[in-house]
N, C-alpha and C. Protein backbone atom coordinates (compact mmCIF):
# COMPACT_ATOMS: atom_id res chain seq x y z
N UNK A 1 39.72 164.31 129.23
CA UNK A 1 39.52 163.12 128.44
C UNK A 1 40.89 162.58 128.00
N UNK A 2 40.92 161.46 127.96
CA UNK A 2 42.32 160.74 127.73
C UNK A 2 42.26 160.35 126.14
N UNK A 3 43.58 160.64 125.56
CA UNK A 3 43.24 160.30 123.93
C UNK A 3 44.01 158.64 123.79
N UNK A 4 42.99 158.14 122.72
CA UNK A 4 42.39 157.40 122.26
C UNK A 4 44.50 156.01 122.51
N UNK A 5 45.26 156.87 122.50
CA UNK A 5 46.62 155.89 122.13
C UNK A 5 47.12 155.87 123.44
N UNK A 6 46.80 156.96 124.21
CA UNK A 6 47.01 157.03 125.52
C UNK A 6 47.05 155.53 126.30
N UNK A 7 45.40 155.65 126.26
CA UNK A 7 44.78 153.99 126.54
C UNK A 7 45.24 153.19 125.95
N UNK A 8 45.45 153.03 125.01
CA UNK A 8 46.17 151.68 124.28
C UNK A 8 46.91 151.48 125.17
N UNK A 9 48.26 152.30 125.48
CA UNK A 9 49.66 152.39 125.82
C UNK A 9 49.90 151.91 127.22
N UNK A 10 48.41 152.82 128.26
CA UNK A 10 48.00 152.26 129.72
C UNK A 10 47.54 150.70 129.56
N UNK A 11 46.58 150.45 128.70
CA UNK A 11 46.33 148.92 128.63
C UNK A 11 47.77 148.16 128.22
N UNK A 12 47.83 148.46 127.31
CA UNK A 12 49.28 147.50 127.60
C UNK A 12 50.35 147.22 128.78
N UNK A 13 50.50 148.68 129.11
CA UNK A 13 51.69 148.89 130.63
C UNK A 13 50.41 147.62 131.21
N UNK A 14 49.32 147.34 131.87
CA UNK A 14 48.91 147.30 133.01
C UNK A 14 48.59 146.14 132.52
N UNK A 15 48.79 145.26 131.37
CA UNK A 15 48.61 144.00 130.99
C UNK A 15 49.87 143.23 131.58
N UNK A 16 51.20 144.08 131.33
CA UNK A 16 52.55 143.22 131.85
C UNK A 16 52.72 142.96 132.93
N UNK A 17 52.06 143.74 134.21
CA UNK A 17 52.26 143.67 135.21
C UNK A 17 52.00 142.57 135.91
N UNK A 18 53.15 141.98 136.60
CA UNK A 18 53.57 140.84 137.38
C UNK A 18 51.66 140.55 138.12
N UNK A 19 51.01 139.37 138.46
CA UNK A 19 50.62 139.27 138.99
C UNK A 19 50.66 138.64 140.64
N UNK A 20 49.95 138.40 141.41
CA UNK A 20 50.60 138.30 143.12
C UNK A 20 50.94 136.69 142.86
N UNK A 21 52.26 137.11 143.48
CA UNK A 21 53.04 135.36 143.59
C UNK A 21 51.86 134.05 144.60
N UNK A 22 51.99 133.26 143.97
CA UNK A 22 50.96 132.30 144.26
C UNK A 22 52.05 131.49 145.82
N UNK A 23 51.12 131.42 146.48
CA UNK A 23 51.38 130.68 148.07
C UNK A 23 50.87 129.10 147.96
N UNK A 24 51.94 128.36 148.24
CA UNK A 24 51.49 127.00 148.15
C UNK A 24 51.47 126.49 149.30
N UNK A 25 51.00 125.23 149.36
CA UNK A 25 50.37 124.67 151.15
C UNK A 25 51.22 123.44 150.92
N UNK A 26 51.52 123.29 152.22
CA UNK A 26 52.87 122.20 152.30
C UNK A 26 52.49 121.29 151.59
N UNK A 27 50.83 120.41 151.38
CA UNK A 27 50.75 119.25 150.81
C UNK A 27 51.18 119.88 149.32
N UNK A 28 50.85 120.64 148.72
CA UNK A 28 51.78 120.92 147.33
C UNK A 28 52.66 120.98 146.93
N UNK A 29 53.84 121.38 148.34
CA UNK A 29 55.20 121.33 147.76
C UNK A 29 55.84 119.99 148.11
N UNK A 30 54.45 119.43 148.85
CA UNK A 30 55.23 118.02 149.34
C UNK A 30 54.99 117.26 147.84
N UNK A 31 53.74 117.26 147.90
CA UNK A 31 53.41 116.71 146.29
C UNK A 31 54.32 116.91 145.16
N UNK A 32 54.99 118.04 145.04
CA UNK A 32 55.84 118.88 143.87
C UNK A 32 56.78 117.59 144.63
N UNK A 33 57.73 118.07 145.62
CA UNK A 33 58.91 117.73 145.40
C UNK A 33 58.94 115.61 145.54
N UNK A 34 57.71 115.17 145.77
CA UNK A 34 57.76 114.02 145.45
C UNK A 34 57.79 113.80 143.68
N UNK A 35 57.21 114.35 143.31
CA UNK A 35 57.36 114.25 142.25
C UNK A 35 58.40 114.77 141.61
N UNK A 36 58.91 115.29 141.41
CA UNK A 36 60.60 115.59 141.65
C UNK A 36 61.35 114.62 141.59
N UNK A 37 61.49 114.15 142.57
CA UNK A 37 62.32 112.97 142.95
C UNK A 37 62.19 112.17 142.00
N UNK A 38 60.88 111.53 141.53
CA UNK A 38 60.52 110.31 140.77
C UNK A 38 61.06 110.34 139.17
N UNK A 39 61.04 112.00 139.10
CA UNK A 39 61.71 112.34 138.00
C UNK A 39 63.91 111.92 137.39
N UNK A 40 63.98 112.01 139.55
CA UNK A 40 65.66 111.49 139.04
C UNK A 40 66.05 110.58 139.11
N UNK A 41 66.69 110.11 138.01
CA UNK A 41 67.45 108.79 138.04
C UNK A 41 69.30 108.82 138.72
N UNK A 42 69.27 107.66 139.31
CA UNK A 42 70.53 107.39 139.77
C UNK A 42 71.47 107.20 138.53
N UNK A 43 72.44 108.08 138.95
CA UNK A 43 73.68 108.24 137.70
C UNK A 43 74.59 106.70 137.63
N UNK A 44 74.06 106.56 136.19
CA UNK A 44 75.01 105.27 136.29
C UNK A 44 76.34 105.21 135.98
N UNK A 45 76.45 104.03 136.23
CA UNK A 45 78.23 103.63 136.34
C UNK A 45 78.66 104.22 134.36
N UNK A 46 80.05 104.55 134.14
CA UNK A 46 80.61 104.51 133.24
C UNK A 46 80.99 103.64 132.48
N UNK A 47 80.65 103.54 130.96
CA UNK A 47 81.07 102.01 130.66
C UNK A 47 82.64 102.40 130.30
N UNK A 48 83.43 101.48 129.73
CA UNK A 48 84.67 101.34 129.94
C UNK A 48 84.82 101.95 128.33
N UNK A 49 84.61 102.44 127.35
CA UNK A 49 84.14 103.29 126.36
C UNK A 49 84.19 104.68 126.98
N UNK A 50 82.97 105.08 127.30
CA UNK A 50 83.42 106.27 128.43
C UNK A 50 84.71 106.95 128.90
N UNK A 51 84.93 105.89 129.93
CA UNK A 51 85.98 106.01 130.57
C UNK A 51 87.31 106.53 130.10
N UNK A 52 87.83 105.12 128.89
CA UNK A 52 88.54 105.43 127.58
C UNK A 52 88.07 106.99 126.99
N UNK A 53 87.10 107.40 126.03
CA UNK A 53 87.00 108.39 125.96
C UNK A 53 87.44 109.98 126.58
N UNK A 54 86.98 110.05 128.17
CA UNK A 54 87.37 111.04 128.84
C UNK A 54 88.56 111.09 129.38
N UNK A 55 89.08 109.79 129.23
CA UNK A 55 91.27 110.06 129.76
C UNK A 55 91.78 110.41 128.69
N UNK A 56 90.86 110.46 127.51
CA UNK A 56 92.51 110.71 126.66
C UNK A 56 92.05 112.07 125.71
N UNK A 57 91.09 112.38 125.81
CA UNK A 57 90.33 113.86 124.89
C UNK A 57 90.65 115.03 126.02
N UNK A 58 91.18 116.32 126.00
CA UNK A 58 91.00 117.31 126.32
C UNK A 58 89.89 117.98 126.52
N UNK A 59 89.79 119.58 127.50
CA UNK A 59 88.53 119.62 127.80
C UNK A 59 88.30 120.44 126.35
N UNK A 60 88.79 120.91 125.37
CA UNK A 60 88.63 121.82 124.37
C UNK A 60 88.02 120.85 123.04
N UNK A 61 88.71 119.89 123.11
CA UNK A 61 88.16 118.29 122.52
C UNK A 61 86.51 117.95 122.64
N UNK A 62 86.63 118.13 123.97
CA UNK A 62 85.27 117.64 124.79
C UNK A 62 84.25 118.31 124.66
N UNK A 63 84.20 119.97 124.31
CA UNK A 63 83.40 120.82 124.47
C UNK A 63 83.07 120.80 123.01
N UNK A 64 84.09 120.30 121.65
CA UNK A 64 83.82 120.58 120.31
C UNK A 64 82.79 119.38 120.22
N UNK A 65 83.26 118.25 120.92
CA UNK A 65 82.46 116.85 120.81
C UNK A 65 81.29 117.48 121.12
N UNK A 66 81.04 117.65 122.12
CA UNK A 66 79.67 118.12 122.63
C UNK A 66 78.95 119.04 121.89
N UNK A 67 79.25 120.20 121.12
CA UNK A 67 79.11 121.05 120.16
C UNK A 67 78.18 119.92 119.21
N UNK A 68 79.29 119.12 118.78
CA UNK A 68 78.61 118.10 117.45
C UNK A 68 77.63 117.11 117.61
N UNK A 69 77.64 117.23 118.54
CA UNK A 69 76.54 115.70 119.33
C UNK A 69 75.10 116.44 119.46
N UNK A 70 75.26 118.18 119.91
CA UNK A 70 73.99 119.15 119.45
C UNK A 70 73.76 119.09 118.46
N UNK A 71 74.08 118.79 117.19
CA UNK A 71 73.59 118.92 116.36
C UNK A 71 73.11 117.66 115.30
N UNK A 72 73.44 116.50 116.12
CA UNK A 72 73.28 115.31 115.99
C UNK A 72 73.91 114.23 115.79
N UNK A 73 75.77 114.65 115.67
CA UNK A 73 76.31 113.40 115.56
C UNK A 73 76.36 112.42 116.65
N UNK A 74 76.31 111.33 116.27
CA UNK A 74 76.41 110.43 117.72
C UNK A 74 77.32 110.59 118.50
N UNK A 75 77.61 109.88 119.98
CA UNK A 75 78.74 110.47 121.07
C UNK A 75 79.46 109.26 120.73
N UNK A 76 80.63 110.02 120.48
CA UNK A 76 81.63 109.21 120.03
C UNK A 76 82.46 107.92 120.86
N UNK A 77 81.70 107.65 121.99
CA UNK A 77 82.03 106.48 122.74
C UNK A 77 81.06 105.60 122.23
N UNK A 78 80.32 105.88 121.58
CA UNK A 78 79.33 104.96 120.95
C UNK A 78 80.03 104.26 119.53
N UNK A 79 80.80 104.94 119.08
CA UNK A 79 81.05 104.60 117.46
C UNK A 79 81.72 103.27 117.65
């Protein structure tokens, strides 16, 4: 007879276990990766703000900017 925490311990192990990787059929990944696509936008041009901005800030500059812009200040080509 198996005690009572045993089972707990087996139910849990055999809850994590990976289940079988799912096989998709071309119309799905055709479907996926159309949709994909629709998702990217063409990178636009730099405005001249921008531009200004990234010639004259360092990359150590750039990475603190970016730091602050996580946490909500605006991007400072905007100001």
């Amino acid at each position: 007879m198996t005690p009572p925490i045993l089972s707990k311990r087996l139910a849990a192990l055999e809850a994590t276990q990976e289940t079988m990787p799912r096989h998709y059929t071309p119309d799905e990944i055709e479907a996926a990766r159309l949709r994909y696509e629709a998702l990217l936008e063409e990178p636009c041009e730099r405005t001249p703000q921008q531009a200004a901005y990234y010639a004259t800030r360092t990359l150590k500059e750039i990475a603190a900017d970016y730091d602050a812009m996580l946490r909500g200040t605006p991007a400072l080509w905007l100001l």
